[in-house]
Protein backbone atom coordinates (compact mmCIF):
# COMPACT_ATOMS: atom_id res chain seq x y z
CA UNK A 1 17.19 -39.88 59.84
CA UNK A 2 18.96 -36.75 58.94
CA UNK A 3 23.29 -36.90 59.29
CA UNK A 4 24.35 -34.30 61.13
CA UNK A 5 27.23 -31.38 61.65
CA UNK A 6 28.55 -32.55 65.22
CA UNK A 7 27.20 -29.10 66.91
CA UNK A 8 28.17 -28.18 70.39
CA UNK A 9 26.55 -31.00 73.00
CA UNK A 10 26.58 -33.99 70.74
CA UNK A 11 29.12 -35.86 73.02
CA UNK A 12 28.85 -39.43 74.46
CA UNK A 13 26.53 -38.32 77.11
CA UNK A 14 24.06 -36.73 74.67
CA UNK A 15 23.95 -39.37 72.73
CA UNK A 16 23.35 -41.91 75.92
CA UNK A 17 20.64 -39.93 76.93
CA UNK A 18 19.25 -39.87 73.36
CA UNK A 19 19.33 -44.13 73.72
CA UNK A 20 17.57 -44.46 76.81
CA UNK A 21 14.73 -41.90 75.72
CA UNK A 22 14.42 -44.17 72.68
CA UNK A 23 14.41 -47.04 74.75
CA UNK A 24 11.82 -46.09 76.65
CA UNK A 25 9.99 -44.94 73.30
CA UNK A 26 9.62 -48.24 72.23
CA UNK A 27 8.11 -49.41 75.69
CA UNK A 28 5.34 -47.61 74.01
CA UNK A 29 5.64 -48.13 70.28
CA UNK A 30 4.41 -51.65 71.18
CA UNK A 31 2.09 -51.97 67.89
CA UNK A 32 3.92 -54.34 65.48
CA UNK A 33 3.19 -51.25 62.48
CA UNK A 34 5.99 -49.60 64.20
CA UNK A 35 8.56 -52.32 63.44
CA UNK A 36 10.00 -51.96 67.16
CA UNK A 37 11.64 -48.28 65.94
CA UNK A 38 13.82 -50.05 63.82
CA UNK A 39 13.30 -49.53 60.95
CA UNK A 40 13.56 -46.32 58.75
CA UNK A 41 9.72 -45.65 59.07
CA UNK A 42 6.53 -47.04 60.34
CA UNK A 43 4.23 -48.98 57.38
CA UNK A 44 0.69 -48.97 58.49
CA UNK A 45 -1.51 -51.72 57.03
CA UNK A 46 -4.35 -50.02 55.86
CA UNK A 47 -7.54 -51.88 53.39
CA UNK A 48 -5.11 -54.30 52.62
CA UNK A 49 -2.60 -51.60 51.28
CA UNK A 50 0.54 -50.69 52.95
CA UNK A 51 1.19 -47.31 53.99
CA UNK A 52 4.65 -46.03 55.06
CA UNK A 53 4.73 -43.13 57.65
CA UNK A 54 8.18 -41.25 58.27
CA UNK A 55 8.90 -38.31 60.31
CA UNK A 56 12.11 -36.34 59.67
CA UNK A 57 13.32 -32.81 61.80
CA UNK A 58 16.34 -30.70 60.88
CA UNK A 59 17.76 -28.14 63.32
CA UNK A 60 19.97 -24.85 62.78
CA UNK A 61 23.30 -25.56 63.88
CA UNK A 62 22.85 -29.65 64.29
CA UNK A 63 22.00 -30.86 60.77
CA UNK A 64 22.38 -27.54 58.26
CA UNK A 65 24.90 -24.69 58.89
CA UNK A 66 22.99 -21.32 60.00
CA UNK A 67 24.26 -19.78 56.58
CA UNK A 68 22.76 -22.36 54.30
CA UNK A 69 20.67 -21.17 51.76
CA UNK A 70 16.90 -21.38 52.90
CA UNK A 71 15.64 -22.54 49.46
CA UNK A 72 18.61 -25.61 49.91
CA UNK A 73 17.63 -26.18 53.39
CA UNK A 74 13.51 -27.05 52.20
CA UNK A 75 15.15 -29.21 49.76
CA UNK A 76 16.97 -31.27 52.30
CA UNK A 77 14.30 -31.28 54.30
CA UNK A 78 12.04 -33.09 51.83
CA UNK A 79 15.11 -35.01 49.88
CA UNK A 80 15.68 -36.79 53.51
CA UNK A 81 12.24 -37.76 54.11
CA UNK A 82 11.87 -39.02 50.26
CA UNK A 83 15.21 -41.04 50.95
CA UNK A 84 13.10 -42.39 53.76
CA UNK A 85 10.63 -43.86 51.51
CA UNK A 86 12.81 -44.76 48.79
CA UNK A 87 14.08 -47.53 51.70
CA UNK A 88 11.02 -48.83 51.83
CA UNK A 89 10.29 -49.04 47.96
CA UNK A 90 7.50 -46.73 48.16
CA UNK A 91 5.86 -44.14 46.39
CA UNK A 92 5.62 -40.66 48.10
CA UNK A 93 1.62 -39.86 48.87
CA UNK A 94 2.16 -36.20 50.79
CA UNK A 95 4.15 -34.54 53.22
CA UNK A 96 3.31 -32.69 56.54
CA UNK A 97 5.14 -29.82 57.30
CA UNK A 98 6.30 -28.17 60.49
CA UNK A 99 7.60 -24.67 60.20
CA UNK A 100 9.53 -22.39 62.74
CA UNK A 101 8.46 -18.54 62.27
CA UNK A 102 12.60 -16.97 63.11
CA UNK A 103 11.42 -13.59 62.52
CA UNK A 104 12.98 -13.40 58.89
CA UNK A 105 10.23 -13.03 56.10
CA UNK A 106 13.17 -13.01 53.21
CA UNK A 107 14.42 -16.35 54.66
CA UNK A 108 10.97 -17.70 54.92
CA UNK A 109 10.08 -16.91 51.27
CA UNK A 110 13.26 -18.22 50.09
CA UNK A 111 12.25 -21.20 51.84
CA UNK A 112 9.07 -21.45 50.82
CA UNK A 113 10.29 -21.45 47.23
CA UNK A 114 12.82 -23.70 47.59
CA UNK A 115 9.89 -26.09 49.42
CA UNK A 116 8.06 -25.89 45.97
CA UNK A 117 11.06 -26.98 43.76
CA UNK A 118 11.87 -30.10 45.76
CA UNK A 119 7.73 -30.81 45.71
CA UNK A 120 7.46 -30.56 42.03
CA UNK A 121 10.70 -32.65 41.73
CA UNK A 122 9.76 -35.23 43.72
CA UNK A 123 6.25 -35.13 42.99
CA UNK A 124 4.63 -34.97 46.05
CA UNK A 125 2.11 -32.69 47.21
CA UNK A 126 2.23 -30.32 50.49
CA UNK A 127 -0.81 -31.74 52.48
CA UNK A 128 -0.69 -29.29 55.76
CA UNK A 129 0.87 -29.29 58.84
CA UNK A 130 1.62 -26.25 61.37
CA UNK A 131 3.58 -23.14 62.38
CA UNK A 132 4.83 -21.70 65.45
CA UNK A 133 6.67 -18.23 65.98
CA UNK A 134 9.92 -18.85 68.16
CA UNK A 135 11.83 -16.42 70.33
CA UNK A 136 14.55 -14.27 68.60
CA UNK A 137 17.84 -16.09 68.65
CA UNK A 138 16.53 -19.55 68.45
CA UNK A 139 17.37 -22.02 65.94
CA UNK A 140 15.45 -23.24 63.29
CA UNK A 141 13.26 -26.30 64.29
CA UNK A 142 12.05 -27.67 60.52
CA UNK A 143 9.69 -30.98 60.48
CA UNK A 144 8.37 -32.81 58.05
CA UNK A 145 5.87 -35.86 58.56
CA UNK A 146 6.06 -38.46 54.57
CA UNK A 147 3.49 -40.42 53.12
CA UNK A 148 3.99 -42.80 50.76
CA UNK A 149 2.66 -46.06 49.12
CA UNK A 150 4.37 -49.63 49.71
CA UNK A 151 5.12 -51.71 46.76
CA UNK A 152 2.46 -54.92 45.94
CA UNK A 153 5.34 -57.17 47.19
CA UNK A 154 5.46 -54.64 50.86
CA UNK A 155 7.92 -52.94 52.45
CA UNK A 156 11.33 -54.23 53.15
CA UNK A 157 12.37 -54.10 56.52
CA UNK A 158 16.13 -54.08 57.72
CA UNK A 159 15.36 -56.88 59.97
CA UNK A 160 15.64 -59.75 57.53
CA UNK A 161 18.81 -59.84 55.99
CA UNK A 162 20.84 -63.61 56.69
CA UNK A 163 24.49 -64.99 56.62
CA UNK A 164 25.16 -65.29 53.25
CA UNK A 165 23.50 -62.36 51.61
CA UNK A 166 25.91 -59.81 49.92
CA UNK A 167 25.56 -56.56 50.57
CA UNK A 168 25.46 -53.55 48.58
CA UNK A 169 25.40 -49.72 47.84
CA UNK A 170 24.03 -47.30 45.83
CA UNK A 171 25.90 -44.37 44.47
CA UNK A 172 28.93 -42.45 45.97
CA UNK A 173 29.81 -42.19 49.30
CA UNK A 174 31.29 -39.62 51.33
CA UNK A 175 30.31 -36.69 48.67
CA UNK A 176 27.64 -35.24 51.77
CA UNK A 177 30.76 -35.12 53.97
CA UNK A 178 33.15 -33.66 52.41
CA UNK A 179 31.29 -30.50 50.77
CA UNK A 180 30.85 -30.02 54.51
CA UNK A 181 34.11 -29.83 55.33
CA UNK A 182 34.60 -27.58 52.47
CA UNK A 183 32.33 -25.23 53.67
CA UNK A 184 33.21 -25.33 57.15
CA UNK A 185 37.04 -24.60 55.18
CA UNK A 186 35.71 -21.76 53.70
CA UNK A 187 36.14 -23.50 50.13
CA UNK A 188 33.53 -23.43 47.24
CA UNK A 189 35.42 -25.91 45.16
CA UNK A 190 34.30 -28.50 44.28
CA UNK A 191 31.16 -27.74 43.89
CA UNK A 192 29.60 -31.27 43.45
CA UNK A 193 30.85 -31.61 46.96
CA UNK A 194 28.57 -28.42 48.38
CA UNK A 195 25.57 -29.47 46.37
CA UNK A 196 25.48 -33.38 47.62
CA UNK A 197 25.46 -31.77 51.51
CA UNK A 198 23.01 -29.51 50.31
CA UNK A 199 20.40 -31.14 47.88
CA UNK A 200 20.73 -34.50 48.32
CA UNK A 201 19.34 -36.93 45.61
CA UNK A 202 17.43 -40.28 47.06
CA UNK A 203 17.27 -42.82 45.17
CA UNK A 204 13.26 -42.97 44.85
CA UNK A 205 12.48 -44.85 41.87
CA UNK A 206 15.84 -47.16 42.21
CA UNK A 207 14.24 -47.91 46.17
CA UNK A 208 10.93 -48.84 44.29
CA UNK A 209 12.57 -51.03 41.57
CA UNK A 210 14.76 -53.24 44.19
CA UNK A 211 12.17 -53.59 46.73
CA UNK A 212 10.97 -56.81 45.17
CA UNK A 213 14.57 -58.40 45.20
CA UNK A 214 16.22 -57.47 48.19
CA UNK A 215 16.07 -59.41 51.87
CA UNK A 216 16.94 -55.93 53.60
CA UNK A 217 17.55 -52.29 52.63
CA UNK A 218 17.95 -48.95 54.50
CA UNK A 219 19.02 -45.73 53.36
CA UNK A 220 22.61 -44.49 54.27
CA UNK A 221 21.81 -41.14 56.20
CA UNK A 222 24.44 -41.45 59.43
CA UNK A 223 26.90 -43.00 57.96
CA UNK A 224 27.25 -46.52 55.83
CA UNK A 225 29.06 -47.94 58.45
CA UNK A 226 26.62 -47.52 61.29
CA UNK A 227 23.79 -47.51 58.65
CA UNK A 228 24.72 -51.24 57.83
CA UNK A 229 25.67 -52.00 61.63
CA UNK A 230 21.54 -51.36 62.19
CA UNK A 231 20.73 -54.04 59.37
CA UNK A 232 22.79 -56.12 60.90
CA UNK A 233 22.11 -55.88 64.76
CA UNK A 234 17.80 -55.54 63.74
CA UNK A 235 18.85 -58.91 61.65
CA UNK A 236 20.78 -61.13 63.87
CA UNK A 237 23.69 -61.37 61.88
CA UNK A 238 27.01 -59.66 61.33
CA UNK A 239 28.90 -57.52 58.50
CA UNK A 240 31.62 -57.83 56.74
CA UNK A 241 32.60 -54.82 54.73
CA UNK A 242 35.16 -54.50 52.15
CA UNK A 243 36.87 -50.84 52.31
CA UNK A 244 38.30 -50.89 49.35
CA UNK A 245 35.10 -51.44 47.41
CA UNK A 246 32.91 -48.13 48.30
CA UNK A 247 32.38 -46.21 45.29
CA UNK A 248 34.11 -42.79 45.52
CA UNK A 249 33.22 -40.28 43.23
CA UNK A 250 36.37 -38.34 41.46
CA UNK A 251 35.28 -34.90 43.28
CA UNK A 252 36.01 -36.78 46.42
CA UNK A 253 39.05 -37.86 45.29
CA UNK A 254 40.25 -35.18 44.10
CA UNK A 255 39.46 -33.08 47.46
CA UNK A 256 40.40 -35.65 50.42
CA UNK A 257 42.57 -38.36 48.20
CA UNK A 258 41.96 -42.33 48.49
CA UNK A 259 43.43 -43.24 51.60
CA UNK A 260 42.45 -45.54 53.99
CA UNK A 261 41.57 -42.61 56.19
CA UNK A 262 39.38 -41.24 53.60
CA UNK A 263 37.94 -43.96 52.90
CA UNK A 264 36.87 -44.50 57.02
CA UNK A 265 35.57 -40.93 56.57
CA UNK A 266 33.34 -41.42 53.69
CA UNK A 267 31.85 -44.61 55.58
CA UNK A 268 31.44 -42.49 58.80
CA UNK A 269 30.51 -39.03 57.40
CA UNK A 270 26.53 -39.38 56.86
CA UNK A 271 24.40 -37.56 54.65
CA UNK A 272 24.62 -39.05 51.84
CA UNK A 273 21.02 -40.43 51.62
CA UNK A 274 21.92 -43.66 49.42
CA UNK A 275 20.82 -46.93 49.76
CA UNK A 276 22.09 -49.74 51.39
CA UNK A 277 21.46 -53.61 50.95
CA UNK A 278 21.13 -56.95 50.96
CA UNK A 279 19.72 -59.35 48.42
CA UNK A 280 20.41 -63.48 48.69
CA UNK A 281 22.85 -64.44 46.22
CA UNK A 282 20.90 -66.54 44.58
CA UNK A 283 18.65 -63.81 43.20
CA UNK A 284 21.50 -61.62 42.49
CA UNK A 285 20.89 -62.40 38.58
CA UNK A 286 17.63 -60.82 39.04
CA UNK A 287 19.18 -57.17 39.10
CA UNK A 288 21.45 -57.73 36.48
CA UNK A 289 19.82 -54.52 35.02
CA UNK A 290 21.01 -52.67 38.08
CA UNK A 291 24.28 -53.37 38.02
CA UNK A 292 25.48 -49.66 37.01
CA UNK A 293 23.17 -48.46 40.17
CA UNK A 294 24.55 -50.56 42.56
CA UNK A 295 28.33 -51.86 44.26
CA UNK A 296 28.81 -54.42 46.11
CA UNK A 297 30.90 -53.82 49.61
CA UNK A 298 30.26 -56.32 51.78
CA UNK A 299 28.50 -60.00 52.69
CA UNK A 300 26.30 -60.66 55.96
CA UNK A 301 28.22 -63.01 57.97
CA UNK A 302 26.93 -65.29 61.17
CA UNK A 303 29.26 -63.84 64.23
CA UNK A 304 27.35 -60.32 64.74
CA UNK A 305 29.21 -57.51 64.38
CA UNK A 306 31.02 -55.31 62.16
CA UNK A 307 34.34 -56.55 60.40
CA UNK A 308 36.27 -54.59 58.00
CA UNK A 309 38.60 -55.21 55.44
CA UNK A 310 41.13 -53.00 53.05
CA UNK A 311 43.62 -54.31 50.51
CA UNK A 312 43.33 -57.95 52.58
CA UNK A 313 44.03 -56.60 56.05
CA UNK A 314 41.59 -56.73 58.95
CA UNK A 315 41.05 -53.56 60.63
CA UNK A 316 39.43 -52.84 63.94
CA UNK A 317 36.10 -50.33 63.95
CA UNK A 318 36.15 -46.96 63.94
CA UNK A 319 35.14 -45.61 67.54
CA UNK A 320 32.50 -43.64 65.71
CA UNK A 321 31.07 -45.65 63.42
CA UNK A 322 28.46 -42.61 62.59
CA UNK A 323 25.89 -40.29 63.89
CA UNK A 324 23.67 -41.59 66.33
CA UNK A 325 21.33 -38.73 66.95
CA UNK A 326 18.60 -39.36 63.89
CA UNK A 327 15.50 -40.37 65.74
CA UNK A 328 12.80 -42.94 66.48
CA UNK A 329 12.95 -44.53 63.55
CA UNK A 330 16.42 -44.09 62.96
């Protein structure tokens, strides 16, 4: 699910609340297609194909700042849903779209064509969906309901990762969180930064090419440190994550430095819509053609758990090990 900004009444008890309700959502979500709202997405099995469902909202004020550009806000919107899929190794089939009316028809076009660049970039076609006017002064409620095609060799869950398996990365982290910060700083520079919060990049066709070699794999969209906490906890195993080891690009760097504390907020920040995973290591020869694409950071471990490590030293978790506000399927 979508990363977030930390509005106003995301606090412990929120996010309590949020738990139960999902708790009691998968009372209902019973059907083993839903993967116990575990997983990133739901993969229907349908004439022996595999179909994977996701369902994605972003809301004014909670995960895009009210004066982000409309035309980068319909990018997000699809890029996270795309990420989405790009966990599960699939190829996208359509989107659904859900659309507040805010009273704003320049904002709506500007939308609208921003909508049709991330379609034609992604190559995915707009298959419906539905509108509804809201009162003045409300914020935008966006929605948008992915289709896409599993790979022959299916869907990889984040269930099935084991002691043993190394774990991995793909990308920079921390990019998303910091060209927030910037903006919320009133800064433009640099603008890498800006555009990674903004129009995020999944990693579709990488998703699609590791599917067949990995035991687990999620995309990093709260944060890689809670992100990998879920493969491990749906798994029955812990984490052990090397610090040190994230990839930073030099934008972040250069704006935040290559501290330990920067490093704890890349891994916490969210929004950076990479992947994260797991392969066993004796099939780790298999991607030697990925090896630019991907960094290893960590190994699945038997105590659950998350352990982390930086230049040899054992540190305790962050408090916050992300945002925990995504979803069903989170």
């Amino acid at each position: 699910m979508p990363g977030a900004i930390r509005a106003t009444g995301s606090d412990r008890r929120g996010l309590s609340g949020e738990s139960d309700f999902i708790a009691l959502m998968r009372g209902l979500a019973i059907d083993r297609q839903a993967r116990g709202l575990t997983d990133d997405a739901a993969v229907l099995e349908v004439g022996g194909a595999q179909i994977v469902l996701t369902h994605d909202m972003l809301i004014e004020g909670v995960h895009f700042l009210p004066d982000d550009p409309a035309d980068s806000v319909a990018w997000k919107l699809v890029a996270v849903n795309m990420s989405d899929l790009a966990a599960k190794g699939a190829a996208p089939l359509g989107v659904l779209l859900g659309f507040s009316l805010a009273g704003n028809a320049d904002w709506d076009r500007a939308f609208a064509a921003g909508l049709g660049e991330a379609l034609a970039a992604f190559e995915v076609p707009l298959l419906g969906g539905d509108t509804v006017a809201m009162p003045d002064g409300t914020p935008r409620a966006l929605g948008l309901t992915a289709l896409g095609r599993a790979p022959s060799c299916g869907a990889p869950a984040r269930s099935c990762a084991k002691p043993g398996d190394v774990l991995y990365v793909s990308g920079a982290i921390g990019d998303a969180g910091a060209g927030l910060a910037l903006l919320r700083d009133g800064k433009a520079e640099p603008a890498a930064l800006i555009e990674a919060y903004r129009r995020p990049m999944p990693d579709l066709v990488l998703g699609q090419r590791l599917a067949p070699l990995v035991t687990a794999m999620a995309d990093v969209s709260d944060g890689l440190l809670i992100d990998a906490e879920r493969i491990a906890r749906a798994s029955g195993c812990g984490v052990e994550i090397d610090l040190g080891a994230l990839p930073l690009s030099t934008d972040f760097v250069a704006a935040r430095g290559d501290s330990r504390d920067s490093r704890l907020f890349a891994a916490t920040c969210g929004d950076d819509y990479r992947l994260i995973l797991t392969i066993d290591p004796a099939r780790v020869a298999g991607y030697s053609a990925l090896d630019a694409a991907l960094t290893r950071i960590g190994t699945c471990v038997e105590r659950p758990g998350l352990r982390l490590v930086h230049q040899g030293e054992t540190l305790p978790p962050p408090v916050r090990l992300g945002y925990e506000h995504g979803g069903l399927n989170s």
